[in-house]
PDB file of N, CA and C in Angstrom:
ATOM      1  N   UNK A   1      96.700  66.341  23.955  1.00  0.00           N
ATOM      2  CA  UNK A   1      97.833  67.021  24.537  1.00  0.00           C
ATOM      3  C   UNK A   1      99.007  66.932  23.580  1.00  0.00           C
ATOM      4  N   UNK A   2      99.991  68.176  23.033  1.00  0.00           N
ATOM      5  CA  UNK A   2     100.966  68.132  22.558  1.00  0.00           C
ATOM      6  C   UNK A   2     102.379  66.510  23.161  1.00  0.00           C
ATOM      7  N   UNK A   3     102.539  66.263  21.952  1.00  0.00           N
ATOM      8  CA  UNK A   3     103.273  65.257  22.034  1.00  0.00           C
ATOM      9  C   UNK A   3     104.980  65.432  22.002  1.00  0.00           C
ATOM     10  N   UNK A   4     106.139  65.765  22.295  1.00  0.00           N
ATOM     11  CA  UNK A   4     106.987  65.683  21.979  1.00  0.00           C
ATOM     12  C   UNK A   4     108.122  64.822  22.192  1.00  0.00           C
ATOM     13  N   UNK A   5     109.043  64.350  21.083  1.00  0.00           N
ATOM     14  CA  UNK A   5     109.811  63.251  20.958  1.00  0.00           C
ATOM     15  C   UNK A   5     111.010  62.980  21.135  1.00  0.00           C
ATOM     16  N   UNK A   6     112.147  62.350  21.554  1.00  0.00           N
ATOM     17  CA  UNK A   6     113.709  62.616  21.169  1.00  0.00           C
ATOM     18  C   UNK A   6     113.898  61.683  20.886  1.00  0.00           C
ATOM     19  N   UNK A   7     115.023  62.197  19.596  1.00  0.00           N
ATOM     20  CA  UNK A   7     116.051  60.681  19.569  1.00  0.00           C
ATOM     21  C   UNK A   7     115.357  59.473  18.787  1.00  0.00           C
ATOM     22  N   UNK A   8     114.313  60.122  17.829  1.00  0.00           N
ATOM     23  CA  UNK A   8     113.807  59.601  16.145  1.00  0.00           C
ATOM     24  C   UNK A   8     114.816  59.395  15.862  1.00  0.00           C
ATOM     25  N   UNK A   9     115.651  60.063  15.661  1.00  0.00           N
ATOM     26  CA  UNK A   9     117.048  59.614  14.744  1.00  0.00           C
ATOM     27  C   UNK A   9     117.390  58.520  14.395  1.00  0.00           C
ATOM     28  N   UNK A  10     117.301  57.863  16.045  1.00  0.00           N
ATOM     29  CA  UNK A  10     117.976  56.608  16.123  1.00  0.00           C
ATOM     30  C   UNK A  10     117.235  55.605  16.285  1.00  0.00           C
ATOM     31  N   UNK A  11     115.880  55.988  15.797  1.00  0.00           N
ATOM     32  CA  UNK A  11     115.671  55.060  15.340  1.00  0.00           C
ATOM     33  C   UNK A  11     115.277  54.090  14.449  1.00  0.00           C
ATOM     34  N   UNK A  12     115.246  52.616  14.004  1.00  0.00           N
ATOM     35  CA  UNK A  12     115.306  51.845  12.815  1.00  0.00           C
ATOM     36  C   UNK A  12     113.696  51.446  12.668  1.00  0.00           C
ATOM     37  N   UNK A  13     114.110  50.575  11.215  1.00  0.00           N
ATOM     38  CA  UNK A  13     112.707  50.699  10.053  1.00  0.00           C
ATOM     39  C   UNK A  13     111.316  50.913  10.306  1.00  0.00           C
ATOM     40  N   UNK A  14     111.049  49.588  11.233  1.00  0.00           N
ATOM     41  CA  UNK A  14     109.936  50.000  11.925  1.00  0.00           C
ATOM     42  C   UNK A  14     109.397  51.163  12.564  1.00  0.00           C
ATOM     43  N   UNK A  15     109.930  51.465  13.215  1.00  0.00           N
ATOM     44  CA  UNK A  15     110.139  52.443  14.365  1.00  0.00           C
ATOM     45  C   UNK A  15     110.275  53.740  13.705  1.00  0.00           C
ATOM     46  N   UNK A  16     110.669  54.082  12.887  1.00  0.00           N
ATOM     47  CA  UNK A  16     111.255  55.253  12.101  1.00  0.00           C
ATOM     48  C   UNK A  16     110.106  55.468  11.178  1.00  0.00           C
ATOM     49  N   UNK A  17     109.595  54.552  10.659  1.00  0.00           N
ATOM     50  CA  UNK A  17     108.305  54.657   9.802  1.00  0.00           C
ATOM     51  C   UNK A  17     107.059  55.273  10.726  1.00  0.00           C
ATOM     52  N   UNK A  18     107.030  54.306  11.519  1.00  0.00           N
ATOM     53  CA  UNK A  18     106.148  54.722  12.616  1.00  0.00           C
ATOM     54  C   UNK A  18     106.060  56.043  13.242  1.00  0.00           C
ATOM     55  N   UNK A  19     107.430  56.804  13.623  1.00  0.00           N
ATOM     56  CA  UNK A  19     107.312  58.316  13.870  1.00  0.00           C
ATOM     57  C   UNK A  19     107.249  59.011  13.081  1.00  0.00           C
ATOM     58  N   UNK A  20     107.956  58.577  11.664  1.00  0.00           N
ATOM     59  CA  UNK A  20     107.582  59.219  10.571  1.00  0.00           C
ATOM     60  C   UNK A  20     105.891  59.801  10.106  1.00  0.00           C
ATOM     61  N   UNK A  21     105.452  58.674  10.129  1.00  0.00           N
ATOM     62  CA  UNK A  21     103.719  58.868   9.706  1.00  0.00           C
ATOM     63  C   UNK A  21     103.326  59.728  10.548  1.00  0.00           C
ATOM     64  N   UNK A  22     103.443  59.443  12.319  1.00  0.00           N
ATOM     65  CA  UNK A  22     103.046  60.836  13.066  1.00  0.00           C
ATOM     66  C   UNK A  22     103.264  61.528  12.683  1.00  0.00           C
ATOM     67  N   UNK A  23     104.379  61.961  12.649  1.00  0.00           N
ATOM     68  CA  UNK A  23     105.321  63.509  12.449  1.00  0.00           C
ATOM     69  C   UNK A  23     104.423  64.175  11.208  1.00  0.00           C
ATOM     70  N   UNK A  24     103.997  63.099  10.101  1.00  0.00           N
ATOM     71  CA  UNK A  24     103.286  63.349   8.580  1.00  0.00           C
ATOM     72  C   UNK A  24     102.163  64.461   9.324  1.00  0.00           C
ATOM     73  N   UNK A  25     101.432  63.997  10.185  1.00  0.00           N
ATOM     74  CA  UNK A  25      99.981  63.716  10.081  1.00  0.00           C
ATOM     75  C   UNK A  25     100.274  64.622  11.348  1.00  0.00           C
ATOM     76  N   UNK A  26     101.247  65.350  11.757  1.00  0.00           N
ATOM     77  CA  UNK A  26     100.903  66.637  12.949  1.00  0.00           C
ATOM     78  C   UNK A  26     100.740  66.050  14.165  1.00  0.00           C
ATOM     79  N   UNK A  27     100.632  64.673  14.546  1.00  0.00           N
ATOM     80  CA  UNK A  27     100.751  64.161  15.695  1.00  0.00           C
ATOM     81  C   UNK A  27     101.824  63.930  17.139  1.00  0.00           C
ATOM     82  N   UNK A  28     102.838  64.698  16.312  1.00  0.00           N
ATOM     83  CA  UNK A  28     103.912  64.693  17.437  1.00  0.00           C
ATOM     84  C   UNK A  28     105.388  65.681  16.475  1.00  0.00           C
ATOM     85  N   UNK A  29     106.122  66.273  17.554  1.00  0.00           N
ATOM     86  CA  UNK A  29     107.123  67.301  17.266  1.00  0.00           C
ATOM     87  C   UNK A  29     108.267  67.188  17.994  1.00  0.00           C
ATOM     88  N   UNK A  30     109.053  67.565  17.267  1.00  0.00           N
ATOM     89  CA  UNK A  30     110.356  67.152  18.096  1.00  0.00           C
ATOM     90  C   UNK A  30     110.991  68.119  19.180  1.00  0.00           C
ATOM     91  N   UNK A  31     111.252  67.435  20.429  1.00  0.00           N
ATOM     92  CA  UNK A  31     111.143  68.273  21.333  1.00  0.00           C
ATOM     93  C   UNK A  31     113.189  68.875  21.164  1.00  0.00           C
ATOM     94  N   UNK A  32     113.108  70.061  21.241  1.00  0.00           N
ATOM     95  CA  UNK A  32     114.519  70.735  20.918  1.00  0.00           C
ATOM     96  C   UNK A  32     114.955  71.717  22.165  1.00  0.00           C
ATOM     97  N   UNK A  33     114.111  71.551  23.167  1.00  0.00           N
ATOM     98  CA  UNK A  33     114.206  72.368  24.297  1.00  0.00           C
ATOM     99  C   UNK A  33     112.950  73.039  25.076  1.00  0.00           C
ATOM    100  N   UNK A  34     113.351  74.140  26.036  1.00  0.00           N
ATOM    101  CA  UNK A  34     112.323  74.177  26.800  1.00  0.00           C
ATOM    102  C   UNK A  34     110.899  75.195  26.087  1.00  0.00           C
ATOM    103  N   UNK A  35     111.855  75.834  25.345  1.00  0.00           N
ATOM    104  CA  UNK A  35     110.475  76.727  24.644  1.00  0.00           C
ATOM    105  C   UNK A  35     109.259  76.216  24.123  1.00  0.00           C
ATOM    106  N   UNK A  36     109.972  75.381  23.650  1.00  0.00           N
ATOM    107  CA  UNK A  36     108.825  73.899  23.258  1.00  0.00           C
ATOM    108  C   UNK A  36     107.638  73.792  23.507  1.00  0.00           C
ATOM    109  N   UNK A  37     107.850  73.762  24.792  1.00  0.00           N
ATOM    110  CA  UNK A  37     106.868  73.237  26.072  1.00  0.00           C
ATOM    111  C   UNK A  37     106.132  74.111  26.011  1.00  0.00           C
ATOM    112  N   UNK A  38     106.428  75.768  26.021  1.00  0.00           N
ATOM    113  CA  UNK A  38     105.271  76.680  26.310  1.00  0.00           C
ATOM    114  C   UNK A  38     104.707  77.055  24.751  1.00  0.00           C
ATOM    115  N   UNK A  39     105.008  76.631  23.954  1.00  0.00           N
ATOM    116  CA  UNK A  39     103.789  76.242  22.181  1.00  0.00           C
ATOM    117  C   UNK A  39     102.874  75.725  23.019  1.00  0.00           C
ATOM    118  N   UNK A  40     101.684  75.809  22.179  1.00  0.00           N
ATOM    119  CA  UNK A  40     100.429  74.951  22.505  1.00  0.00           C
ATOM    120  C   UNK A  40      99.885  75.053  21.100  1.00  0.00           C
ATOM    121  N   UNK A  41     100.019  73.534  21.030  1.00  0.00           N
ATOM    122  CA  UNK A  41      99.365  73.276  20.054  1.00  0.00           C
ATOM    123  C   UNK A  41      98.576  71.860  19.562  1.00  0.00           C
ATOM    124  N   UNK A  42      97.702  72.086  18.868  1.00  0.00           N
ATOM    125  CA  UNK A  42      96.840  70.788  18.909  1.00  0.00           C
ATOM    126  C   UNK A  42      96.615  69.984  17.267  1.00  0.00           C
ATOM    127  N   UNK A  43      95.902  68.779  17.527  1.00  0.00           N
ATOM    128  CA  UNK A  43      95.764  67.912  16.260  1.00  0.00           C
ATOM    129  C   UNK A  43      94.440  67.151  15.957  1.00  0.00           C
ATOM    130  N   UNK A  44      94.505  66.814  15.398  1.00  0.00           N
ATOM    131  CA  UNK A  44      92.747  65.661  14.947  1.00  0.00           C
ATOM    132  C   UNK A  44      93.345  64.286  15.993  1.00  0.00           C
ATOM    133  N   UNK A  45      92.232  64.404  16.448  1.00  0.00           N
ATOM    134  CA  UNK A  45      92.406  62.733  17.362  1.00  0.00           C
ATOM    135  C   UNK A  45      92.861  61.725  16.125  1.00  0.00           C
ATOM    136  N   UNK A  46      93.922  60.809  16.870  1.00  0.00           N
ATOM    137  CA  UNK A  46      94.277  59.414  16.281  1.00  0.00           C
ATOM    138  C   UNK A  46      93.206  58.113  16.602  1.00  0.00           C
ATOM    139  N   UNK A  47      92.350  57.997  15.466  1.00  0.00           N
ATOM    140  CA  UNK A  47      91.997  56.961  15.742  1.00  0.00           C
ATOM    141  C   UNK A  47      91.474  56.243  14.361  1.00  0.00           C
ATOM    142  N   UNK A  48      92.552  54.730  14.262  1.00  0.00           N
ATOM    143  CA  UNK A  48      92.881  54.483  12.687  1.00  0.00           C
ATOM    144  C   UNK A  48      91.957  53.341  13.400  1.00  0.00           C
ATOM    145  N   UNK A  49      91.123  52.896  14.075  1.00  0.00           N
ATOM    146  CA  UNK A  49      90.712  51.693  13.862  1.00  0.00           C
ATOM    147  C   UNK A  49      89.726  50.844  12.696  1.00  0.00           C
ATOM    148  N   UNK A  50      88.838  51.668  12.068  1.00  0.00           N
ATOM    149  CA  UNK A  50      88.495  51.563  11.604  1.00  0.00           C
ATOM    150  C   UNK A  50      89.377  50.975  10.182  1.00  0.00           C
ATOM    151  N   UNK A  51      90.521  51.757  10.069  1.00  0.00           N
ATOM    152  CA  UNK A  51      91.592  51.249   8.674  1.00  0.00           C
ATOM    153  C   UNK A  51      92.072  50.233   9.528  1.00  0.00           C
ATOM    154  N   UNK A  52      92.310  49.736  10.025  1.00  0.00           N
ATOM    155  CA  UNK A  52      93.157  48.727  11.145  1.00  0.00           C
ATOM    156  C   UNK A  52      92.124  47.565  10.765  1.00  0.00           C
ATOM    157  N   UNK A  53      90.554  47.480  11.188  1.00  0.00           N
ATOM    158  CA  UNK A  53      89.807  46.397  10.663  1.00  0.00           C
ATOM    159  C   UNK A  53      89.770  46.274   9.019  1.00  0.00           C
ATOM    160  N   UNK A  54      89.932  47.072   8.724  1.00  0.00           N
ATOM    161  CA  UNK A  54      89.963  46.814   6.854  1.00  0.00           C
ATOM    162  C   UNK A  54      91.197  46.218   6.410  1.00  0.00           C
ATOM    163  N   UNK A  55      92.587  46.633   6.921  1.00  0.00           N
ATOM    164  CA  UNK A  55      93.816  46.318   6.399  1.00  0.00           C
ATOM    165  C   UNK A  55      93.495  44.806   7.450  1.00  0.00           C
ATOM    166  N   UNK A  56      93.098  44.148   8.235  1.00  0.00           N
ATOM    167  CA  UNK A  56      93.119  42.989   8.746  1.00  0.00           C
ATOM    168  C   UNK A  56      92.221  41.953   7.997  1.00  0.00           C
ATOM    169  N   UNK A  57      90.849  42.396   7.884  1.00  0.00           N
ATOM    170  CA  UNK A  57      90.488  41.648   6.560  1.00  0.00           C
ATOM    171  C   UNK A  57      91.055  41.699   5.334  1.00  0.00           C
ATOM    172  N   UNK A  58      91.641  42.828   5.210  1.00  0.00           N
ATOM    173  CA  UNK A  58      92.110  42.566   3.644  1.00  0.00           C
ATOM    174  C   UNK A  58      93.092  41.375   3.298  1.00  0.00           C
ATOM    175  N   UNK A  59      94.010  41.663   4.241  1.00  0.00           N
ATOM    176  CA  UNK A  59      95.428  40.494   5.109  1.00  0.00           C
ATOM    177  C   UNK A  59      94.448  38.999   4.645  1.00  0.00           C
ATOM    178  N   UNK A  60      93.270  38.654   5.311  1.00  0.00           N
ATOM    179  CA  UNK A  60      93.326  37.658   5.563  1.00  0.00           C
ATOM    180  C   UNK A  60      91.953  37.287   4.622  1.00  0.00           C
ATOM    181  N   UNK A  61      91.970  38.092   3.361  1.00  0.00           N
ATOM    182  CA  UNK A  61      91.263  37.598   2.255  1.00  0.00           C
ATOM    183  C   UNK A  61      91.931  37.280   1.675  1.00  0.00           C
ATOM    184  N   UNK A  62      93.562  37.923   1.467  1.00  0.00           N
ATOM    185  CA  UNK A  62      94.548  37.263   0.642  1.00  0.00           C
ATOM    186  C   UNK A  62      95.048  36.142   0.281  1.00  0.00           C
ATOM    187  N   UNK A  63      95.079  35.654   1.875  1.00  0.00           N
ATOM    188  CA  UNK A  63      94.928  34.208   2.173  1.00  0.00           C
ATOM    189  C   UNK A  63      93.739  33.006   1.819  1.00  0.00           C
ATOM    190  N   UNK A  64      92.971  34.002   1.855  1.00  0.00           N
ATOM    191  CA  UNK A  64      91.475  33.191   1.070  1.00  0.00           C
ATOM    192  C   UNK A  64      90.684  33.026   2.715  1.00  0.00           C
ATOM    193  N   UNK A  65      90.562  33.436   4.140  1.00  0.00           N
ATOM    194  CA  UNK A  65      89.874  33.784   4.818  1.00  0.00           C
ATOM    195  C   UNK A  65      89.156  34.612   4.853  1.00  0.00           C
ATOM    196  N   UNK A  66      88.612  34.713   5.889  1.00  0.00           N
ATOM    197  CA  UNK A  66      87.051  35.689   5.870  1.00  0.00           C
ATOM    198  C   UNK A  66      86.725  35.591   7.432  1.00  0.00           C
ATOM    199  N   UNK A  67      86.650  36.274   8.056  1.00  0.00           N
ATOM    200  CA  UNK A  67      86.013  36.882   9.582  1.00  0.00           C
ATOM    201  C   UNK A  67      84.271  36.649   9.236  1.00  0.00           C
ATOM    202  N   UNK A  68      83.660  35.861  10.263  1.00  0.00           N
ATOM    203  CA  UNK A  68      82.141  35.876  10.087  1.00  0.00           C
ATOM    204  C   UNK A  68      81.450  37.121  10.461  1.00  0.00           C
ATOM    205  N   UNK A  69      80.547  37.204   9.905  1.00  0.00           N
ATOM    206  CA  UNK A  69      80.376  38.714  10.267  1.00  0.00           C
ATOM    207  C   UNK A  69      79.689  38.959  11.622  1.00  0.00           C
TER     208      UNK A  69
END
C-alpha cells in the first residue's frame, strides 16, 4: 500500500537517514495534500533481512565473535 509522510523535515540524523533511504528506494512519498491520495502507486516489497543478518555478523566478527551456525 502507498505510503505517505509529513514533517521529514524535522526530522534529525537518525531519523532523517532513515526516511531518506525510503524515499531513495520508492518506498514512501511525501504527502502534500489530498490529490495524493487518489495516485496509486506501488513498490518492491521491503524486506532487508537477509542484509540485516550479514551486517550483524559482520558487527560481531569485528569484534572477533561468531554466531554458531
Amino acid at each position: 500500500k502507498p505510503v505517505y509522510v509529513v514533517g521529514v523535515e524535522c526530522c534529525k540524523w537518525k531519523f532523517s537517514k532513515f526516511h531518506k533511504a525510503l524515499k531513495e528506494r520508492g518506498l514512501v512519498r511525501p504527502f502534500t495534500g489530498l490529490k495524493d491520495m487518489l495516485d496509486s502507486w506501488s513498490y518492491p516489497p521491503l524486506n532487508d533481512t537477509t542484509e540485516a543478518v550479514n551486517r550483524v555478523h559482520e558487527a560481531l566478527a569485528d569484534r572477533g565473535w561468531r554466531l554458531r551456525p
